[in-house]
Protein backbone atom coordinates (compact mmCIF):
# COMPACT_ATOMS: atom_id res chain seq x y z
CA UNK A 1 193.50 332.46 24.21
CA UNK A 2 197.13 330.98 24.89
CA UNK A 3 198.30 333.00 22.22
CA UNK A 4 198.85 335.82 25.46
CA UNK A 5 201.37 333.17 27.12
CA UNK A 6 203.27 332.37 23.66
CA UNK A 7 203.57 335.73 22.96
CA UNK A 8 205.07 336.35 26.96
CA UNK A 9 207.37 333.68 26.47
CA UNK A 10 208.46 334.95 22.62
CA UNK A 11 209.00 338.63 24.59
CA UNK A 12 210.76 336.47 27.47
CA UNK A 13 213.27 334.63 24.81
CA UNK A 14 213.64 338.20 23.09
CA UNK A 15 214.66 340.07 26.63
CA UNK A 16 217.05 336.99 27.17
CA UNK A 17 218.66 337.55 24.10
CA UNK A 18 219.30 341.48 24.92
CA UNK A 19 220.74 340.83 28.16
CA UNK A 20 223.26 338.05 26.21
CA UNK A 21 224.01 340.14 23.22
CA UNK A 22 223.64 343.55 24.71
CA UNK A 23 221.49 345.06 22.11
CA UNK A 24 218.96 347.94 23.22
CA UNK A 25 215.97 347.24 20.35
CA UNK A 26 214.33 344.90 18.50
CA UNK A 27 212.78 345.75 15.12
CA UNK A 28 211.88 342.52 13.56
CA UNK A 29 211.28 338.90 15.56
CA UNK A 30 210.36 336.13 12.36
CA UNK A 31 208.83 333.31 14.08
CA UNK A 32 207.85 330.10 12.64
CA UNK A 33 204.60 328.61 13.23
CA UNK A 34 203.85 325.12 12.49
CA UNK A 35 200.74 324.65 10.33
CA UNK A 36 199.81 322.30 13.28
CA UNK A 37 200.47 323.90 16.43
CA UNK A 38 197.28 324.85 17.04
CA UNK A 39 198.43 328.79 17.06
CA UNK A 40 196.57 331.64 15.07
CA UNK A 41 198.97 334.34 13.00
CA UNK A 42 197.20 336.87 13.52
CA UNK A 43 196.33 336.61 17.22
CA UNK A 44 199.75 336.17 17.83
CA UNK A 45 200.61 339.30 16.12
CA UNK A 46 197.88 341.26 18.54
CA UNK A 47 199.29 339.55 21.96
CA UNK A 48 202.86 340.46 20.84
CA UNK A 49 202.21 343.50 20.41
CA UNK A 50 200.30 344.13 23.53
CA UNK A 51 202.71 342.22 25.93
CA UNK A 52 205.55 344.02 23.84
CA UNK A 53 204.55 347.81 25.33
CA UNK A 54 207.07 349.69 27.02
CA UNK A 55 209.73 347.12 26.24
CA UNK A 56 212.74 346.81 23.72
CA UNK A 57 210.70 344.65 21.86
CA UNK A 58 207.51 347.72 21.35
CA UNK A 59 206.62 348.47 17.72
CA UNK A 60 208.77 345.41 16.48
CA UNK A 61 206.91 343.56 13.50
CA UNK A 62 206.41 339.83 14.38
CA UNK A 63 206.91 338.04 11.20
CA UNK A 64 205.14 334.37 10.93
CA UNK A 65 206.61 332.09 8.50
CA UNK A 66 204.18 329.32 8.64
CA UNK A 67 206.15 325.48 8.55
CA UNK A 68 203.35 323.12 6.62
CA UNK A 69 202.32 320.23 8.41
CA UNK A 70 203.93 316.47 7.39
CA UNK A 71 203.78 312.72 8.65
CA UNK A 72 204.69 309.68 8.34
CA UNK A 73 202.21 306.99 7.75
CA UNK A 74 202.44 303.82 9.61
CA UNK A 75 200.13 302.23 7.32
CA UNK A 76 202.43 302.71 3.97
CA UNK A 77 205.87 304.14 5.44
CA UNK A 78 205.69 307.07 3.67
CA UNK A 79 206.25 310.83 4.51
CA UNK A 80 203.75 312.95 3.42
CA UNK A 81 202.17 316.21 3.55
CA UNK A 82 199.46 316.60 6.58
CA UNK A 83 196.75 319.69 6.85
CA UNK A 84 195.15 318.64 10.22
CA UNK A 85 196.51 316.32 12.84
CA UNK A 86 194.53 312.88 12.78
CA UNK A 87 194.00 313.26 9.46
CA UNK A 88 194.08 309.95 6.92
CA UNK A 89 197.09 309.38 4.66
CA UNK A 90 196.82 311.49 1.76
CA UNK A 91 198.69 308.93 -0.33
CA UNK A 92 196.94 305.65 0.87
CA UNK A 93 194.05 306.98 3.31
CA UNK A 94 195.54 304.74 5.94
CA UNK A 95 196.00 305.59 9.87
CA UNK A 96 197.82 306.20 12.10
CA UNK A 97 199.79 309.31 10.51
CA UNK A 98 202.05 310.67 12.90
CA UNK A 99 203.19 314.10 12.61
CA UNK A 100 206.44 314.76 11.97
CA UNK A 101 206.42 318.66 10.89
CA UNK A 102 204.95 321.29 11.25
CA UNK A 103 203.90 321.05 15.09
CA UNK A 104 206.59 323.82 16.48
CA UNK A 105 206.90 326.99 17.13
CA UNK A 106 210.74 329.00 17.62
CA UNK A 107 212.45 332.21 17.15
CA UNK A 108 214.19 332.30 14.23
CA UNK A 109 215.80 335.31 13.59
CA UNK A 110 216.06 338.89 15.44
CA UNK A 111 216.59 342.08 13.83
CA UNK A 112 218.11 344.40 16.46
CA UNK A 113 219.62 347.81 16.99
């Protein structure tokens, strides 16, 4: 499950931000999650909060905004909205479709005390 490590490295960005900003507790982290990175909501919400214990960050609420997936198609230039990587051109079923969206994963906002 690499959820475990994203969820270290979301705590790691949210310390890093409390030693910058010298706050003392986090409330809310909103993350967005691109439809195609490959990373489960939910388990994310589990790992944060179990990597989160006995830090500033414990009993925070990890908000997922999910980013829908896009590409542009080689085949007929167009951007266009994509549900799966490797998937055919919705608009003219041709390959390749390279993502272009929707493949990230960042801290947006903090809510701190």
């Amino acid at each position: 499950m690499h959820e475990m490590s994203l969820a270290m490295s979301v705590l790691q960005i949210v310390e890093d931000a409390a030693r910058a900003q010298s706050f003392q507790r986090v409330r809310l982290v909103q993350l967005e999650i691109g439809a195609l990175a490959a990373v489960e909501a939910e388990a994310m919400r589990f790992c944060f909060a179990a990597v989160s214990r006995g830090t500033l960050a414990e009993g925070a609420t990890l908000e997922v905004i999910e980013v829908p997936g896009q590409g542009l198609c080689f085949n007929c230039n167009m951007t266009v909205p994509l549900a799966a990587l490797y998937d055919p051109c919705p608009a003219c079923g041709g390959h390749p479709v390279q993502a272009t969206g929707g493949t990230e994963m960042r801290v947006k906002e903090l809510e701190v005390e």
